[in-house]
Protein backbone atom coordinates (compact mmCIF):
# COMPACT_ATOMS: atom_id res chain seq x y z
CA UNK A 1 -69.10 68.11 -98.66
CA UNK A 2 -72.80 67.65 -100.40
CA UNK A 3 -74.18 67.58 -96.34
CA UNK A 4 -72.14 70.87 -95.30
CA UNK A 5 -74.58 73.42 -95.09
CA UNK A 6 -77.43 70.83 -93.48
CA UNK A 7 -74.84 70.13 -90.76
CA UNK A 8 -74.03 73.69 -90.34
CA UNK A 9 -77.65 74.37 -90.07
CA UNK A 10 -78.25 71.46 -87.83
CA UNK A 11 -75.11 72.47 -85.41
CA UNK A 12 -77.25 76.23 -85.66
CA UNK A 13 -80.23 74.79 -84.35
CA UNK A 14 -78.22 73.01 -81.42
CA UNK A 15 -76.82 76.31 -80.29
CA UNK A 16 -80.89 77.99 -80.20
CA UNK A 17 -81.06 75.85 -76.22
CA UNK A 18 -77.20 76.88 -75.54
CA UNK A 19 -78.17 80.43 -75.97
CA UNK A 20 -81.66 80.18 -74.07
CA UNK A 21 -79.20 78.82 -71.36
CA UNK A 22 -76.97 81.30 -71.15
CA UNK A 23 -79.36 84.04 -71.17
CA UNK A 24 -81.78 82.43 -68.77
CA UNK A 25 -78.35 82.47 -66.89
CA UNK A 26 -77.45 86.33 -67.10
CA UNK A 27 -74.33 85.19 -69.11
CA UNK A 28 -75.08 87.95 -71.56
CA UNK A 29 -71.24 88.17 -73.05
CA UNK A 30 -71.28 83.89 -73.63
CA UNK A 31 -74.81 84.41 -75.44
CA UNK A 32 -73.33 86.97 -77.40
CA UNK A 33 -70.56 84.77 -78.62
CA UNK A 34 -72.84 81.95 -79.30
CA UNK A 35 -75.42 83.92 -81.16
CA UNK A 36 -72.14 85.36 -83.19
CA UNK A 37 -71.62 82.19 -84.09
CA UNK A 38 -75.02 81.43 -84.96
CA UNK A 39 -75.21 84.47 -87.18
CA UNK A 40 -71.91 83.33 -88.76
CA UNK A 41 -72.84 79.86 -89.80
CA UNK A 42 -76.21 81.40 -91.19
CA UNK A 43 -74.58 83.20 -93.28
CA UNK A 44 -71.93 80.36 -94.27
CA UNK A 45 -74.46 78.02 -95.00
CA UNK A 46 -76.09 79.65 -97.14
CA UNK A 47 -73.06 80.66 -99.09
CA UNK A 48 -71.81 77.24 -99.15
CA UNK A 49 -74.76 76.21 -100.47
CA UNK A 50 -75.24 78.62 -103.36
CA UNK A 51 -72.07 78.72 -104.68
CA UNK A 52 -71.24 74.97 -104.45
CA UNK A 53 -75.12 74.00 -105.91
CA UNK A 54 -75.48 72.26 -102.14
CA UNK A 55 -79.00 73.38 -102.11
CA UNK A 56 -81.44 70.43 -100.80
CA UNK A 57 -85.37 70.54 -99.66
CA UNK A 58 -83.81 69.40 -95.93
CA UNK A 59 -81.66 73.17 -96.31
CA UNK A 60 -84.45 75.00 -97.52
CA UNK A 61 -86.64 74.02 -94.71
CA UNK A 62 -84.77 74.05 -91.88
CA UNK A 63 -82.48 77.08 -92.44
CA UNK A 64 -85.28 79.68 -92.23
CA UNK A 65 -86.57 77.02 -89.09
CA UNK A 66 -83.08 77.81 -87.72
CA UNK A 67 -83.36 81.04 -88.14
CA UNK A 68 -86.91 81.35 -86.96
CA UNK A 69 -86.41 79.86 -83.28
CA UNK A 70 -83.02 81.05 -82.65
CA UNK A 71 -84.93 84.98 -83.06
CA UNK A 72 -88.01 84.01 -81.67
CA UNK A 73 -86.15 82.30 -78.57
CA UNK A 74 -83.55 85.45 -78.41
CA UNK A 75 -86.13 87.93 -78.54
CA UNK A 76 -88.59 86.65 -76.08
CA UNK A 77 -85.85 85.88 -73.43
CA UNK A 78 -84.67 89.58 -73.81
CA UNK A 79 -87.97 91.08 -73.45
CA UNK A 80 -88.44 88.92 -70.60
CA UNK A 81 -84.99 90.14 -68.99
CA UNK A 82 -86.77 93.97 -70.08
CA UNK A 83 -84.10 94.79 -72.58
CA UNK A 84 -87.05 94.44 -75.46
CA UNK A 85 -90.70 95.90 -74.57
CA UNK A 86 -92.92 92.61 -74.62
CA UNK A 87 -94.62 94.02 -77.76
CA UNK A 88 -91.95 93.80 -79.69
CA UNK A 89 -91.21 90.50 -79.27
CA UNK A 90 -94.98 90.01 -79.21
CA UNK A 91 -94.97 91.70 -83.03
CA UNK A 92 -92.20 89.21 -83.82
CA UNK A 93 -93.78 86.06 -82.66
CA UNK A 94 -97.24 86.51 -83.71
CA UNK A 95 -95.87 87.52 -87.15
CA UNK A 96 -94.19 84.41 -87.59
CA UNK A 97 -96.87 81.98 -86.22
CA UNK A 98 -98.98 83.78 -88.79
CA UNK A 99 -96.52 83.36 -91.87
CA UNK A 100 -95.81 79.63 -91.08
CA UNK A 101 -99.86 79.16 -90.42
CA UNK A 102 -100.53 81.19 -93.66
CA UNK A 103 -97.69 78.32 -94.93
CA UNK A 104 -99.17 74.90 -93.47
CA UNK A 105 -102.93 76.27 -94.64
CA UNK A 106 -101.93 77.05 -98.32
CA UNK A 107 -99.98 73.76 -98.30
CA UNK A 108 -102.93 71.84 -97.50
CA UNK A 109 -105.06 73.84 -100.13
CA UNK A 110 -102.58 73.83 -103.01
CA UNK A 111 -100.37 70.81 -102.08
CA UNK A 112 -97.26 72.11 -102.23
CA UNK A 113 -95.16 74.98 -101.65
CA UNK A 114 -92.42 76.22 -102.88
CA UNK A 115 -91.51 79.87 -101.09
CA UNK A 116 -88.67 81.95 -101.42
CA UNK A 117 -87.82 84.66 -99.37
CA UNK A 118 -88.35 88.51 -100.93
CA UNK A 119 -86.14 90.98 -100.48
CA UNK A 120 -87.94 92.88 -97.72
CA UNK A 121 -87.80 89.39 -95.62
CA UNK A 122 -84.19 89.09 -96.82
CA UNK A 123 -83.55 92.37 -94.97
CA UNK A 124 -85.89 92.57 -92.33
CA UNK A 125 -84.00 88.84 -91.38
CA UNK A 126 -80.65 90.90 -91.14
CA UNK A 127 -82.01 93.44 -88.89
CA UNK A 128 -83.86 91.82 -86.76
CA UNK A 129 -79.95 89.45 -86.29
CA UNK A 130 -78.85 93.41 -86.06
CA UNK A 131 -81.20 94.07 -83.60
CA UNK A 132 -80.50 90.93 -81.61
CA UNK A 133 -76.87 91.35 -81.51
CA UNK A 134 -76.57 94.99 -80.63
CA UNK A 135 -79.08 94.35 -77.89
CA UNK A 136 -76.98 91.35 -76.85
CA UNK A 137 -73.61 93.37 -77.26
CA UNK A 138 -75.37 96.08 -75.21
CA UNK A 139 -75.89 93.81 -71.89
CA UNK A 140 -72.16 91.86 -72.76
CA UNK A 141 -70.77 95.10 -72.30
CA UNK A 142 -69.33 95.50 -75.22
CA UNK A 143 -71.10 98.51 -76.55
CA UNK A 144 -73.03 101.37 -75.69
CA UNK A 145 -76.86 101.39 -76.03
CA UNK A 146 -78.69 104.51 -76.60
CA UNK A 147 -81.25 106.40 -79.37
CA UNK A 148 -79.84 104.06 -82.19
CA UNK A 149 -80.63 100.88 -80.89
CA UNK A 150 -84.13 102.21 -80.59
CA UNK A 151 -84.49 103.72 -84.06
CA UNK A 152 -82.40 99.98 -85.00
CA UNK A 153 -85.82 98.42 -83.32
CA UNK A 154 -88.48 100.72 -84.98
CA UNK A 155 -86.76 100.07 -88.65
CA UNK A 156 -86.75 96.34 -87.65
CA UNK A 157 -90.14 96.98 -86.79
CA UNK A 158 -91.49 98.18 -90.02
CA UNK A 159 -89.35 95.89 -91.87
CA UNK A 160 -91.15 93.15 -89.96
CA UNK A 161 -94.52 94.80 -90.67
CA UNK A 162 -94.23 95.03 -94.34
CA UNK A 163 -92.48 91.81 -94.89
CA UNK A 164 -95.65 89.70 -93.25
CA UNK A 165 -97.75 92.27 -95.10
CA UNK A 166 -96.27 90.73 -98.29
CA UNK A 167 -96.27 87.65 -97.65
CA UNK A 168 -99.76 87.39 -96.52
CA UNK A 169 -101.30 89.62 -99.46
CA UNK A 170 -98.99 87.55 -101.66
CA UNK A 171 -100.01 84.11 -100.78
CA UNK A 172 -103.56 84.67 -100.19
CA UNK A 173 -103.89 86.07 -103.36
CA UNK A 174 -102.32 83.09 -104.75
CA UNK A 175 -104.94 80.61 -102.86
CA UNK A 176 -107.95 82.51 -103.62
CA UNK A 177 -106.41 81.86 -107.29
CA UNK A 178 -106.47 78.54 -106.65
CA UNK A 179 -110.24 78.23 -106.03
């Protein structure tokens, strides 16, 4: 039981190359399934681990590395399949390679880290897993796209905007504090 939520995470990051299979494949209503699932066991995992005190350094690293490639991967195989524009998923990428560069560099300067997620990352995380899987659910079939997956994209958008905002005003302030 202590190693639930690492394996649930680990089983998570198996399923980022299933996906990138399927939808590489055109097997839009299989990815949606699998990236269900993926969603799912996110949110399991973490609950698991809160409420049973399974939290471990292993967990806090690779869940947000979990969820990091299985968007990344999503998003950029969708906006190569045009049902994202490329600068969206550009946005996305670049935004992340920046927060975990931002990461690595203050590690180095500071020698350690210890970062939690803030509220705005909290919820830009959920909609951009929104995002994903109405976009997904859109090419399975199994809904109807239209105006609000757009507007869904722009709030993810500006979620995703102020979030690295944060997190880079945050964190450099806290290195220059370090000097």
């Amino acid at each position: 039981m202590r190693h639930l939520p690492n394996v649930i995470t680990l089983l998570r990051l198996a399923l980022v190359p299933v996906i990138a299979t399927l939808l590489y494949q055109d097997r839009h209503d299989e990815a949606f399934g699998c990236f269900v699932v993926s969603a799912l066991s996110d949110f399991a995992d973490g609950q698991i681990a809160r409420r049973w005190n399974l939290e471990s350094r292993f967990g806090a690293v690779a869940d947000p590395l979990a969820d990091k490639l299985t968007m990344m991967t999503v998003t950029v195989l969708l906006a190569m399949q045009q049902a994202l524009p490329w600068w969206f998923a550009s946005v996305l990428v670049v935004r992340d390679l920046v927060i975990v560069a931002g990461a690595l560099a203050y590690r180095l300067v500071a020698g350690g880290l210890e970062m939690t997620p803030t509220r705005i990352s909290k919820i830009n995380t959920v909609l951009q897993f929104l995002l994903l899987l109405a976009v997904l659910a859109v090419l399975a079939g199994h809904l109807q796209g239209g105006l609000w997956v757009d507007l869904l994209m722009w709030t993810t958008l500006a979620t995703m905007a102020i979030s690295g905002a944060h997190y880079v005003l945050a964190w450099g302030r806290k290195a220059v504090l370090l000097q």
